[in-house]
Protein backbone atom coordinates (compact mmCIF):
# COMPACT_ATOMS: atom_id res chain seq x y z
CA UNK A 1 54.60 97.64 217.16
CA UNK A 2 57.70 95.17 217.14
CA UNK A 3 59.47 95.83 213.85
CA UNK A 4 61.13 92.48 211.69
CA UNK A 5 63.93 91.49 213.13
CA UNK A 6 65.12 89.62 209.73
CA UNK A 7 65.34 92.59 207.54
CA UNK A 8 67.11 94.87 210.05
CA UNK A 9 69.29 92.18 211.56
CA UNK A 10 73.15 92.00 210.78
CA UNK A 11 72.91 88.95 208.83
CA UNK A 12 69.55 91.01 206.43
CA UNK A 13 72.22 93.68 206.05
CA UNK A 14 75.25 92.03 205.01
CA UNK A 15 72.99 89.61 202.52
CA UNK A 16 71.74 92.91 200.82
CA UNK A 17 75.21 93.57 200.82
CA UNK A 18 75.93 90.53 199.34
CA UNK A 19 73.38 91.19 196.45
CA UNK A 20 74.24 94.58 195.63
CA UNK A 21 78.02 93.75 194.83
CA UNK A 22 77.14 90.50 192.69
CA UNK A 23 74.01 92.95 191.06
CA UNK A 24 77.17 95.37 190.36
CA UNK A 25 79.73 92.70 189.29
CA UNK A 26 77.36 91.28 186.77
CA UNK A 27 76.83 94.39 185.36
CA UNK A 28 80.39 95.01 185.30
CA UNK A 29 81.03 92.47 183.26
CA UNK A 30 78.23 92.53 180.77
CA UNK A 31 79.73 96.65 180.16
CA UNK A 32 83.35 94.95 179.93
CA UNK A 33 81.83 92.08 177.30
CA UNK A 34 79.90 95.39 175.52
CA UNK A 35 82.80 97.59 175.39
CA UNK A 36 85.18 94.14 173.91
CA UNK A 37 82.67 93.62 171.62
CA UNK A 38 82.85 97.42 169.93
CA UNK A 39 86.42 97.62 170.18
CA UNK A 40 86.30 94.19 167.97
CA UNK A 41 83.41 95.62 165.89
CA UNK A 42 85.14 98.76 165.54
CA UNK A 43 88.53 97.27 164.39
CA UNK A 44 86.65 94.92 162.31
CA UNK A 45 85.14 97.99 160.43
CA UNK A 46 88.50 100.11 159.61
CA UNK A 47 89.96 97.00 158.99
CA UNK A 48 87.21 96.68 156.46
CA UNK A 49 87.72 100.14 155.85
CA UNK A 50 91.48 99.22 154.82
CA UNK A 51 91.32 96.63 152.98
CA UNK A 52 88.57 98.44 150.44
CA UNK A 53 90.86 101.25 150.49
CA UNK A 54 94.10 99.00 149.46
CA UNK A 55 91.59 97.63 146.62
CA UNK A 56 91.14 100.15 144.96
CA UNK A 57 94.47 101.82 145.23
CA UNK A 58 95.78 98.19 143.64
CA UNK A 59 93.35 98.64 140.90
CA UNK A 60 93.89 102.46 139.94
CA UNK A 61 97.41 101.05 140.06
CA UNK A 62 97.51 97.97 138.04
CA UNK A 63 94.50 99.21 135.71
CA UNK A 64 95.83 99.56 131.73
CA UNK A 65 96.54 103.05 130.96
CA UNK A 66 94.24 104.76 128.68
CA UNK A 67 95.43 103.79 125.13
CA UNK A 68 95.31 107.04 123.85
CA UNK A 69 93.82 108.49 120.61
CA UNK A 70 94.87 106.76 117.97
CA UNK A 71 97.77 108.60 115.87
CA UNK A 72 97.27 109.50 112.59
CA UNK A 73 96.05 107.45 109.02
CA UNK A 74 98.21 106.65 106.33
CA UNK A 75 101.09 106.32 109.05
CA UNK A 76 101.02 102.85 110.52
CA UNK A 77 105.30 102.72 110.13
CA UNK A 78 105.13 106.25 111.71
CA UNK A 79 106.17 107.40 107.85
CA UNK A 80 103.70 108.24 105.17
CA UNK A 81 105.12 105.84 102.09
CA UNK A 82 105.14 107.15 98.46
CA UNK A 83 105.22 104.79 95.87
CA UNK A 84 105.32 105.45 91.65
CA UNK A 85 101.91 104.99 90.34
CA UNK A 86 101.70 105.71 87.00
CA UNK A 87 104.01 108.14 86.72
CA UNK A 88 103.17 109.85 90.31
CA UNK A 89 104.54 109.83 93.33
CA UNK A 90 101.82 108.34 95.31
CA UNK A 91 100.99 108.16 99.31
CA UNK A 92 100.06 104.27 100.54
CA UNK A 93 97.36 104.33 102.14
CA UNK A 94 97.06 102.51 105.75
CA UNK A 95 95.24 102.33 109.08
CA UNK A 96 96.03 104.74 111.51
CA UNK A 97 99.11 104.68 113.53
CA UNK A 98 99.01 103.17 117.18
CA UNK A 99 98.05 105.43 119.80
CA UNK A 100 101.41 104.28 121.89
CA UNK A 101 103.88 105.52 119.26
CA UNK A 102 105.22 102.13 118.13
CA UNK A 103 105.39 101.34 114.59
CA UNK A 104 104.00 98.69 111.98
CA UNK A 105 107.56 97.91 110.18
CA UNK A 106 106.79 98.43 106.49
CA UNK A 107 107.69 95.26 104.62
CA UNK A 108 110.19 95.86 101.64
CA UNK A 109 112.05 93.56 99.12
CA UNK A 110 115.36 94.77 99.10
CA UNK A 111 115.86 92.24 96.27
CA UNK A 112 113.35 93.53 94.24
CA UNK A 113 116.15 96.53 92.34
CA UNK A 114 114.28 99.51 94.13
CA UNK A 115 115.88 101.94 96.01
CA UNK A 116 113.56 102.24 99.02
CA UNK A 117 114.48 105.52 100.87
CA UNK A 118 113.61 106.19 104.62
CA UNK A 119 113.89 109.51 106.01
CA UNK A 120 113.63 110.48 109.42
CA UNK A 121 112.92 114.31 109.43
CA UNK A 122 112.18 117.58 111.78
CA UNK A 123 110.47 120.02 109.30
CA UNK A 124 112.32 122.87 112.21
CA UNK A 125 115.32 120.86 111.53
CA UNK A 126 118.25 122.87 109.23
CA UNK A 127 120.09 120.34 107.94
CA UNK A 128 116.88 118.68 106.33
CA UNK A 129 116.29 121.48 104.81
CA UNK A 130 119.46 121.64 103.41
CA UNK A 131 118.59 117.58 102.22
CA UNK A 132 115.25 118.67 100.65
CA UNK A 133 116.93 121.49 98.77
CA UNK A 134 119.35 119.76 96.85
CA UNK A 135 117.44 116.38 96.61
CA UNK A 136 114.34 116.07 96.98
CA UNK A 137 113.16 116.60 93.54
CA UNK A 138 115.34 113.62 92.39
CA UNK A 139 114.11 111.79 94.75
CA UNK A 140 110.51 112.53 93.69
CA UNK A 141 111.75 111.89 89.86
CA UNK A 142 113.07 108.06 91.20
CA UNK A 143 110.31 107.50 92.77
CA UNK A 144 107.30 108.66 90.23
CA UNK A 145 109.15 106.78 87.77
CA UNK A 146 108.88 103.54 89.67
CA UNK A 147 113.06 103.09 90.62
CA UNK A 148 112.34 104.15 94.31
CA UNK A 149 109.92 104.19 97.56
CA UNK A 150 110.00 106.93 99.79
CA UNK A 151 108.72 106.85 103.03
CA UNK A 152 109.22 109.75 105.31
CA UNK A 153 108.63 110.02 109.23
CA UNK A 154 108.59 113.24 110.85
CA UNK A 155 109.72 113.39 114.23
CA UNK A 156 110.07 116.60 117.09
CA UNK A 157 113.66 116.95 118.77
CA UNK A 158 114.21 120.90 118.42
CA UNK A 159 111.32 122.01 120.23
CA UNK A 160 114.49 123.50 122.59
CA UNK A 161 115.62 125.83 119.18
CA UNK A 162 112.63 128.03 119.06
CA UNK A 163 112.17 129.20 122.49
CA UNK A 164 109.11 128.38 124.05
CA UNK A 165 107.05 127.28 121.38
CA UNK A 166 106.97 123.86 120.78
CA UNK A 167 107.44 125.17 117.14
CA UNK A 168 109.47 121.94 115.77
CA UNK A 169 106.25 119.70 118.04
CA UNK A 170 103.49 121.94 116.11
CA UNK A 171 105.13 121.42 112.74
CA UNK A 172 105.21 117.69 113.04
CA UNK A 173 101.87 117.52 114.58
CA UNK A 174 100.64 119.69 111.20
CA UNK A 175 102.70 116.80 109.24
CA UNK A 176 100.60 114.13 111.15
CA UNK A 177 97.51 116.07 110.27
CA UNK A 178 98.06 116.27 106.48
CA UNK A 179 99.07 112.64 106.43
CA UNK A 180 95.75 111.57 107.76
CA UNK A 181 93.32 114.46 105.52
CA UNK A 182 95.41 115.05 102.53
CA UNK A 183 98.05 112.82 101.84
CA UNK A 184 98.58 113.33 98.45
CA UNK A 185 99.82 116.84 99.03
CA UNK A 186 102.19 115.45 101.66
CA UNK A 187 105.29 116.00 99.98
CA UNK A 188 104.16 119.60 98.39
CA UNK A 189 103.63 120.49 102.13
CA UNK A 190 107.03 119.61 103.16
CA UNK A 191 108.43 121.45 100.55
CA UNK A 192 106.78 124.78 101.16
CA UNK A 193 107.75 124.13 104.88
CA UNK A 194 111.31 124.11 104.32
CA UNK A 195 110.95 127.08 101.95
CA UNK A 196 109.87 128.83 104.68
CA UNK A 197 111.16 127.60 107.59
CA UNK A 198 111.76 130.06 110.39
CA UNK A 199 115.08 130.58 112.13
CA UNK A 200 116.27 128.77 114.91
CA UNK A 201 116.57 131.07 118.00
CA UNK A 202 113.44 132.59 117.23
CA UNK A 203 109.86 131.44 118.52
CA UNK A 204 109.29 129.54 115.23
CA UNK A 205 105.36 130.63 113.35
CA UNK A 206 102.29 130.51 114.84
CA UNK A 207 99.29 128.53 114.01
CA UNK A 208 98.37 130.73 112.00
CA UNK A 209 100.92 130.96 110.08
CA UNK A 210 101.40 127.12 109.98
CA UNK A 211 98.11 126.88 108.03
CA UNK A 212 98.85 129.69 105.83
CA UNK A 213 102.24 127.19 104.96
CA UNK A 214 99.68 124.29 104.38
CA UNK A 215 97.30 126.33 102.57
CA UNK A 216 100.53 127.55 100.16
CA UNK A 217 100.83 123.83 99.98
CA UNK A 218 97.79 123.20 98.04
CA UNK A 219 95.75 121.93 100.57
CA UNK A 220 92.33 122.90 101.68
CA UNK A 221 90.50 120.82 103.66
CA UNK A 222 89.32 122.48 106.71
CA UNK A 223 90.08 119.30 108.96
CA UNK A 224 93.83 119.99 108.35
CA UNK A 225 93.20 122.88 109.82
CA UNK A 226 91.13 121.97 112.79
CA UNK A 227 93.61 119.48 113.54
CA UNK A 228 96.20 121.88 113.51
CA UNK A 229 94.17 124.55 115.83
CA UNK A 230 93.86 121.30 118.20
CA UNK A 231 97.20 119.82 117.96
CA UNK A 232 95.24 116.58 117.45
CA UNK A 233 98.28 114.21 116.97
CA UNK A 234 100.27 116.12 119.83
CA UNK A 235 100.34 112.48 122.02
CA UNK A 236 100.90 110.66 119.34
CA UNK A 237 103.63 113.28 117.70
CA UNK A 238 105.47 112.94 121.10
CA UNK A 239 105.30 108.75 121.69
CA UNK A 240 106.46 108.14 118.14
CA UNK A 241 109.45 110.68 118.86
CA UNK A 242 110.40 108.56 121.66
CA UNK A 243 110.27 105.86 119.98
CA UNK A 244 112.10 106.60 117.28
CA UNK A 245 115.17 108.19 118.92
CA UNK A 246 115.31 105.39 121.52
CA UNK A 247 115.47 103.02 118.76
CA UNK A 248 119.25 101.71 118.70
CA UNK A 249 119.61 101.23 115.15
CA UNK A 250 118.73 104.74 114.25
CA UNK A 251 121.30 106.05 116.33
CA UNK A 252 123.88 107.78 114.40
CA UNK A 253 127.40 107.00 115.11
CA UNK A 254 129.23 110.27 114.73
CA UNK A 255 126.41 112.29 116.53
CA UNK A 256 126.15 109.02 119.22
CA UNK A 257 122.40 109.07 119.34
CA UNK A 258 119.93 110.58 116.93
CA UNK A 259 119.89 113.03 114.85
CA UNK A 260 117.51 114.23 111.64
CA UNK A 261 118.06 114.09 108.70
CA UNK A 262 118.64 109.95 109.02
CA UNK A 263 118.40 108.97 105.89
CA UNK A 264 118.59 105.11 104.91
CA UNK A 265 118.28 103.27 101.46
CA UNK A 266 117.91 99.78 101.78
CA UNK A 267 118.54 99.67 105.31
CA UNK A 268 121.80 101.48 105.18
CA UNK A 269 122.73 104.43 106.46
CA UNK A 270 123.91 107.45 104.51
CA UNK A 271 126.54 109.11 106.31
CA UNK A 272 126.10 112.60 104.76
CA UNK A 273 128.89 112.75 102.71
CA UNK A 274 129.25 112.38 99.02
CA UNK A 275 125.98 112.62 96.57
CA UNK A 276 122.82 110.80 97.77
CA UNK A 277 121.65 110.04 94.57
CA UNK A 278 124.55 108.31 93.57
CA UNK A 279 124.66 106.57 97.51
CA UNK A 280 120.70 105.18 96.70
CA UNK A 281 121.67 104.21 93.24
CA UNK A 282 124.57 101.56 94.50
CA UNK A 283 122.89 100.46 97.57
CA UNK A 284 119.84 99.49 95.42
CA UNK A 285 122.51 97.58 93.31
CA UNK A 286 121.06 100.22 90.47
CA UNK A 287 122.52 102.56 87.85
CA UNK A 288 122.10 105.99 88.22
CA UNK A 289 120.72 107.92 85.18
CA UNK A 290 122.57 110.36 83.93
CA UNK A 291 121.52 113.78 84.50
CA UNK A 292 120.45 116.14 81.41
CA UNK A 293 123.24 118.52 80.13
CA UNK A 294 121.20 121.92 79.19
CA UNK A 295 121.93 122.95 75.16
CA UNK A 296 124.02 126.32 75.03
């Protein structure tokens, strides 16, 4: 049987030929178009990828910052203000102090005859001591009796004096919290604090022995000391600190940058020398009374 001459031929074998490369370039080139079209897919999807990564780095990094807890009541100016109400030295009361540390001015008259008295204070600090000691009472006495404002701010710069104990930080923070609970025992706070201040060198009292000091101060609310046992104000003790002894007006000259006590009556600076009393008297544009003589 004669066998087909067409499909066995030269010309049947190089047209198969023929076919089978253009089969194979075709499907070249659709696996070339497949493989460009992943490759753009693919760099398509990590740029994707990219871009929502860059997002949301730009928002963690333009995002506010947490505000904080708010710092404590009664201390808007970063100061707890006593004024003389009937015969008292008495706290003003206000909202609570801003979470970043930066202070409500408090507005004062310096026209009206008052002495208003601003103290900026470390309950670890010496030398304040030394100020309460020998003035504070008169101070009080102006004040109750209507002559004077007082408005003190505590503030933390000798954390570094009692080793490792943050004792001049706690002691502020315990100021903050007995502004905000009890602030009519403020003052009688500060004053047993002083009496009993530890030395510097030393790691400063304990907790515990903080609220035994506020406690001896008349005060028993057990939020003071829950806020003490938290350190509750601890932020905002530390952002008003900055604040305050970045603030060039406070700065004081023969120290060249701040130091406690700062003491100002009127918006002037006493310089530490000569008697306070007398200093607050002729800044206010007042007379001084005269102090009792005991009988013999």
């Amino acid at each position: 049987m004669a066998a087909s001459g067409t499909a066995n031929s030269p010309q049947g074998k190089k047209d198969r030929r023929e076919a089978a490369r253009e089969t194979a370039r075709i499907e070249r080139e659709a696996e070339n178009k497949r493989q460009r079209r992943n490759k753009i897919l693919l760099q398509g999807g990590i740029g994707v990828a990219i871009l929502a990564v860059i997002a949301i780095v730009v928002a963690i990094v333009v995002q506010p910052a947490a505000p904080g807890a708010p710092g404590p009541k009664n201390m808007a100016s970063s100061g707890i203000l006593f004024t003389g109400n009937g015969g008292v030295a008495t706290p003003t009361t206000t909202a609570a102090a801003a979470a970043d540390g930066k202070p409500k001015a408090t507005k004062t008259d310096t026209s009206d005859g008052l002495a208003h008295i601003v103290t900026y204070v470390d309950w670890a600090c010496p030398a304040c001591k030394s100020f309460e000691a020998t003035y504070a009472a008169q101070i009080q006495q102006l004040v109750a009796s209507g002559s004077a404002t007082l408005e003190v701010h505590p503030v933390s710069i000798l954390d570094r004096n009692y080793l490792t104990s943050r004792y001049a930080s706690r002691a502020a923070n315990a100021a903050a919290c007995i502004a905000n609970y009890d602030p009519a025992k403020f003052l009688d706070a500060q004053t047993v604090f002083y009496d009993k201040q530890p030395t510097e060198g030393t790691s400063g009292l304990t907790d515990k022995e903080i609220k035994a000091l506020v406690a001896e101060g008349g005060i028993t609310d057990p939020a003071v000391n829950s806020c003490i046992d938290s350190e509750k104000f601890k932020s905002w003790v530390s952002k008003s600190t900055q604040v305050t002894t970045s603030t060039a007006s406070l700065v004081n000259p023969a120290a060249g940058g701040f130091s406690t006590p700062t003491v100002l009556v009127n918006g002037k600076r006493w310089d530490g020398t000569g008697d306070f009393i007398s200093f607050a008297a002729s800044a206010a544009g007042i007379t001084p009374s005269p102090s009792s003589t005991p009988t013999p």
